[in-house]
Protein backbone atom coordinates (compact mmCIF):
# COMPACT_ATOMS: atom_id res chain seq x y z
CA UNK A 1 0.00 0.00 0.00
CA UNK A 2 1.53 3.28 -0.52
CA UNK A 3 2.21 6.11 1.35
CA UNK A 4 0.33 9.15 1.89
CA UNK A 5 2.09 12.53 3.44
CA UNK A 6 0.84 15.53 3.63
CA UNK A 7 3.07 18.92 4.59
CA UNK A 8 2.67 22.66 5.05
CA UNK A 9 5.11 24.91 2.74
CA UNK A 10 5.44 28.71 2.60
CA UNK A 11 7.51 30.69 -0.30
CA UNK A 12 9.21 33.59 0.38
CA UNK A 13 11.25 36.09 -1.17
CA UNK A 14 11.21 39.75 -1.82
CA UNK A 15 8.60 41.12 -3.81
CA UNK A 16 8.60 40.43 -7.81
CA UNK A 17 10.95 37.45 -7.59
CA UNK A 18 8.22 35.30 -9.09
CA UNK A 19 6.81 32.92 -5.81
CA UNK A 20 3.15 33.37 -7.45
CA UNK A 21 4.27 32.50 -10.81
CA UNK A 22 6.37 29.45 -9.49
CA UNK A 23 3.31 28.33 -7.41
CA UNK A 24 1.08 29.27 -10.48
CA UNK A 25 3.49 27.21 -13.13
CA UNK A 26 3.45 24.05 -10.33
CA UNK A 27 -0.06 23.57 -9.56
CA UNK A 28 -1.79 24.42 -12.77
CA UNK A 29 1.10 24.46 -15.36
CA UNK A 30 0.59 28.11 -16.37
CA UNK A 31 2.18 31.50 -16.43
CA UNK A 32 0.56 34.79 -16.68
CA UNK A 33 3.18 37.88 -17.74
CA UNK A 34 0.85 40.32 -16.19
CA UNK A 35 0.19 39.02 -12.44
CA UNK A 36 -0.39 41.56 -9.69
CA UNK A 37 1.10 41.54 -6.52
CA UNK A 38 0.09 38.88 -3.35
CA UNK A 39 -1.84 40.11 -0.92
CA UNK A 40 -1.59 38.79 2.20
CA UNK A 41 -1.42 34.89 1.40
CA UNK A 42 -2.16 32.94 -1.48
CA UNK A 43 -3.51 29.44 -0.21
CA UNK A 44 -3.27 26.82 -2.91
CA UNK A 45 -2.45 22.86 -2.59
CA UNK A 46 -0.92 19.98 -5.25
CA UNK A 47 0.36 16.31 -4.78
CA UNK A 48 3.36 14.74 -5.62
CA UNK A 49 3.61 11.13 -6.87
CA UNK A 50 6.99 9.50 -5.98
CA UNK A 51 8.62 6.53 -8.14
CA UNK A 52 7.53 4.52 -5.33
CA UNK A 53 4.19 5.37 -5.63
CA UNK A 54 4.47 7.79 -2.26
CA UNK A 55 2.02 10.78 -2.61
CA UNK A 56 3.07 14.03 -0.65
CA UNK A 57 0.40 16.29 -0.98
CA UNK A 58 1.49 20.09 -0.55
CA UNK A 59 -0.25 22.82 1.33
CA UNK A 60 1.51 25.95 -0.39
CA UNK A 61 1.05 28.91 1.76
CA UNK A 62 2.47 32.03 -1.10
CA UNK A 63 3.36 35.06 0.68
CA UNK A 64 3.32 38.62 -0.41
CA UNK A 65 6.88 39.91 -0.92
CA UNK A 66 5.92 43.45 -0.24
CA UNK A 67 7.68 45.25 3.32
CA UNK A 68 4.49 45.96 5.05
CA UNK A 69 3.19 42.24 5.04
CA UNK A 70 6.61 41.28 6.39
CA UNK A 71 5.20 41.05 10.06
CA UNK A 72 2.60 38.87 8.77
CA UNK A 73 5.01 36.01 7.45
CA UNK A 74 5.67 33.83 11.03
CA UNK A 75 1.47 32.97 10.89
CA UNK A 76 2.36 31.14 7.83
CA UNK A 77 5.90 30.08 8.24
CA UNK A 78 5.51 28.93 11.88
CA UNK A 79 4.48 25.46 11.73
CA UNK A 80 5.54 24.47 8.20
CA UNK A 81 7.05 21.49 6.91
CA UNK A 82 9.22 23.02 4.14
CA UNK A 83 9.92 26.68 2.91
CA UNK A 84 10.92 27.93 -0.57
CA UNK A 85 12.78 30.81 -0.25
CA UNK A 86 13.37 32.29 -4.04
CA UNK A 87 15.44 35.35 -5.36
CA UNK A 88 15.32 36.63 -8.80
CA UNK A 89 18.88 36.07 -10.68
CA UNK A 90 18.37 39.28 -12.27
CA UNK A 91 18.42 40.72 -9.04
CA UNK A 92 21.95 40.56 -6.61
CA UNK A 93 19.58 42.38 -4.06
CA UNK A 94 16.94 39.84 -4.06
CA UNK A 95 19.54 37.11 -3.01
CA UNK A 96 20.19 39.35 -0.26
CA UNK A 97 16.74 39.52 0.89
CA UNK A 98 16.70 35.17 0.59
CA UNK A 99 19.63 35.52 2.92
CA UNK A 100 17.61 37.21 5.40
CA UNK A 101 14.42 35.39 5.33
CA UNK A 102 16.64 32.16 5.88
CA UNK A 103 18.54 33.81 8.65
CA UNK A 104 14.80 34.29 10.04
CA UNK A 105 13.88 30.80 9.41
CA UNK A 106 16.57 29.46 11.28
CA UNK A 107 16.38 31.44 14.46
CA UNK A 108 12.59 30.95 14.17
CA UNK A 109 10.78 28.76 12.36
CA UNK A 110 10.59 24.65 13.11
CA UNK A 111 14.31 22.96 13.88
CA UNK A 112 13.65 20.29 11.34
CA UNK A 113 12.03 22.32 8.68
CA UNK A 114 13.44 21.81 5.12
CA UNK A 115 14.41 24.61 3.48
CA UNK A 116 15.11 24.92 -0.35
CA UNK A 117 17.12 28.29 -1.86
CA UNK A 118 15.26 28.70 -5.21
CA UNK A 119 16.90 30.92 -7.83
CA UNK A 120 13.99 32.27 -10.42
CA UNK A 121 14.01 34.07 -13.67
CA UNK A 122 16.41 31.25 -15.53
CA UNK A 123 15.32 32.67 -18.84
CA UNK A 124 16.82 35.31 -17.99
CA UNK A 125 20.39 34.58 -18.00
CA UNK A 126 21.45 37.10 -20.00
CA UNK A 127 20.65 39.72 -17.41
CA UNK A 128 22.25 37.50 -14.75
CA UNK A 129 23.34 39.08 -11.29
CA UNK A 130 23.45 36.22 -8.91
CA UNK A 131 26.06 33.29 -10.33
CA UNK A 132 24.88 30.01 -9.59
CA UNK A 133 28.35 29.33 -7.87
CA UNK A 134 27.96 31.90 -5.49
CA UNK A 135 24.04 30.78 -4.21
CA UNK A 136 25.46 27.21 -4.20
CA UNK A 137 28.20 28.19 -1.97
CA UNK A 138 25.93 29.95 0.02
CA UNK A 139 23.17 26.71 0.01
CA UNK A 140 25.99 24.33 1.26
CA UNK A 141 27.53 26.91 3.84
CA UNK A 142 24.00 27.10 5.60
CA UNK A 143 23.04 23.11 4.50
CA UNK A 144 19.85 24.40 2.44
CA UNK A 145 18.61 22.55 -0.97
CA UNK A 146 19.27 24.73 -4.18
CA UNK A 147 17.99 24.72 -7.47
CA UNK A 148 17.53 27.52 -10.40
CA UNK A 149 14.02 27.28 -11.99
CA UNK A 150 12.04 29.69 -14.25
CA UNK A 151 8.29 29.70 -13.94
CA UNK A 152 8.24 31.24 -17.56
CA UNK A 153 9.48 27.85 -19.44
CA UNK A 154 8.70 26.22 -16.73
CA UNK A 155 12.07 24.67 -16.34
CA UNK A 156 13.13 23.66 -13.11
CA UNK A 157 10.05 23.96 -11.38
CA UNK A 158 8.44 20.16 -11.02
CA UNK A 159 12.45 19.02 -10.08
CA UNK A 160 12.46 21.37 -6.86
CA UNK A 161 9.30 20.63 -5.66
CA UNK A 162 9.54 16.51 -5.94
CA UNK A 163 13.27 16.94 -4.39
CA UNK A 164 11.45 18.62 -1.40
CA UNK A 165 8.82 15.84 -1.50
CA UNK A 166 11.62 13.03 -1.45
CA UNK A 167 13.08 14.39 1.21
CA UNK A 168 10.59 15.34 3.67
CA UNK A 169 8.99 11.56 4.31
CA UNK A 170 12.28 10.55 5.26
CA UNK A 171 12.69 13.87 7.77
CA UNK A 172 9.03 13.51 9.08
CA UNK A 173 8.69 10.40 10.47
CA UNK A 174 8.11 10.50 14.57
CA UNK A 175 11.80 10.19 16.06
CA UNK A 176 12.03 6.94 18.06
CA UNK A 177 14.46 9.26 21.25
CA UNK A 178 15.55 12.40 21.86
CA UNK A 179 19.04 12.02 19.79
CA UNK A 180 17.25 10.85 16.80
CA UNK A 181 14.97 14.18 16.57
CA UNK A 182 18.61 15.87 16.39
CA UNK A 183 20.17 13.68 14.09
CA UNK A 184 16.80 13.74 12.00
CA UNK A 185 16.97 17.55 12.36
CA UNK A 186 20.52 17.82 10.94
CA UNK A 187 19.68 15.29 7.81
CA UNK A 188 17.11 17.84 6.56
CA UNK A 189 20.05 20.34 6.57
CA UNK A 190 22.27 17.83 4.35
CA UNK A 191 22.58 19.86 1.11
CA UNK A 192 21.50 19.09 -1.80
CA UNK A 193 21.90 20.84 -5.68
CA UNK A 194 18.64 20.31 -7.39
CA UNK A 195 21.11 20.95 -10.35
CA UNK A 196 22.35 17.55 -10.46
CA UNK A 197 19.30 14.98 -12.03
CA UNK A 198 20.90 12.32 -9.83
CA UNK A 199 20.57 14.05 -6.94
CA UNK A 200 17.07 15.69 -7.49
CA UNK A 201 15.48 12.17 -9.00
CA UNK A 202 17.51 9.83 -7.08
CA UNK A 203 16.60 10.71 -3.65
CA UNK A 204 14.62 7.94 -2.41
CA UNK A 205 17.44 5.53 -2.84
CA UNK A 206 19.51 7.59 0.07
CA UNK A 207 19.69 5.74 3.22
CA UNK A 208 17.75 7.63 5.98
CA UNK A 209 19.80 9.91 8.78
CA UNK A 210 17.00 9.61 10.95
């Protein structure tokens, strides 16, 4: 029989980086060049079927970007599973903003919550800011999941979102002590470059930390 799992995520960013369109291209395979801002939350939900036939259905919570929702963000991020935190490669200053919304998630949000550094805006690469190298050094310094997507092509976009769903079932289950919450914690920190099709498809096969 297979497994069912079902986990709270939030995406954030700084305003314009594309977390609506991502959501948008993931749940109903679309893009729309002229979407307005988030207000608030966006509340929207899709499964993932793994090659084993695990579903992990996703609770997307899509947060505005904009400064004076900022204060609004732990309602959403407080008890979630998994985060997406995206910056615009266009933008060096969006990558900035990622930085601090991790810092945030790390001082604040669950111990054991996944969290995946999504850079957006692919397509654009000739207007490129933010190097790949430099967010994966960043993702492995702070043990954070990485990946480059762009919700216009849509390239990218199914890989980070079945990497998270790989690795959360092995993260979530109940720990068995004390030490094995920790060591569970710390393999959901393990990083990981959604880059590499072995990695991002071949997660499953991983022996559990937990």
């Amino acid at each position: 029989m297979s497994k069912q799992f079902q986990f709270k995520l939030v995406l954030l960013g700084e305003s314009a980086v594309g977390k609506s369109s991502l959501v948008l291209r993931f749940v109903k395979d679309q893009f729309d060049d002229y979407r307005e801002s988030t207000i608030g939350a966006a509340f929207l939900t899709q499964t993932v079927t793994l090659e084993d036939q695990t579903t992990v259905k996703f609770e997307i919570w899509d947060t505005a970007g904009q400064e004076r929702y900022k204060s609004l963000a732990p309602m959403y991020y407080r008890n979630a599973n998994c985060a997406v935190v995206v910056y615009d490669i266009t933008q060096t200053t969006s990558l900035e903003k990622a930085r601090t919304w991790i810092r945030e998630l790390q001082r604040q949000a669950d111990p054991s919550i996944v969290i995946a550094l999504c850079g957006n805006k692919s397509d654009l690469s000739a207007r490129r800011q933010v190097t790949q190298e430099e967010a994966k050094k960043y993702a492995e310094e702070e043990g954070l999941m990485w990946g480059e997507t762009s919700a216009k092509s849509g390239e990218g976009v199914s890989d980070i979102f079945t990497a998270i769903a790989k690795k959360l079932p092995q993260t979530a289950a109940p720990p068995k002590a004390g030490g094995a919450a920790r060591s569970g914690a710390a393999a959901s920190r393990a990083g990981v470059d959604l880059n590499k099709q072995s990695n991002a498809l071949g997660g499953q096969n991983e022996p559990c930390n937990c």
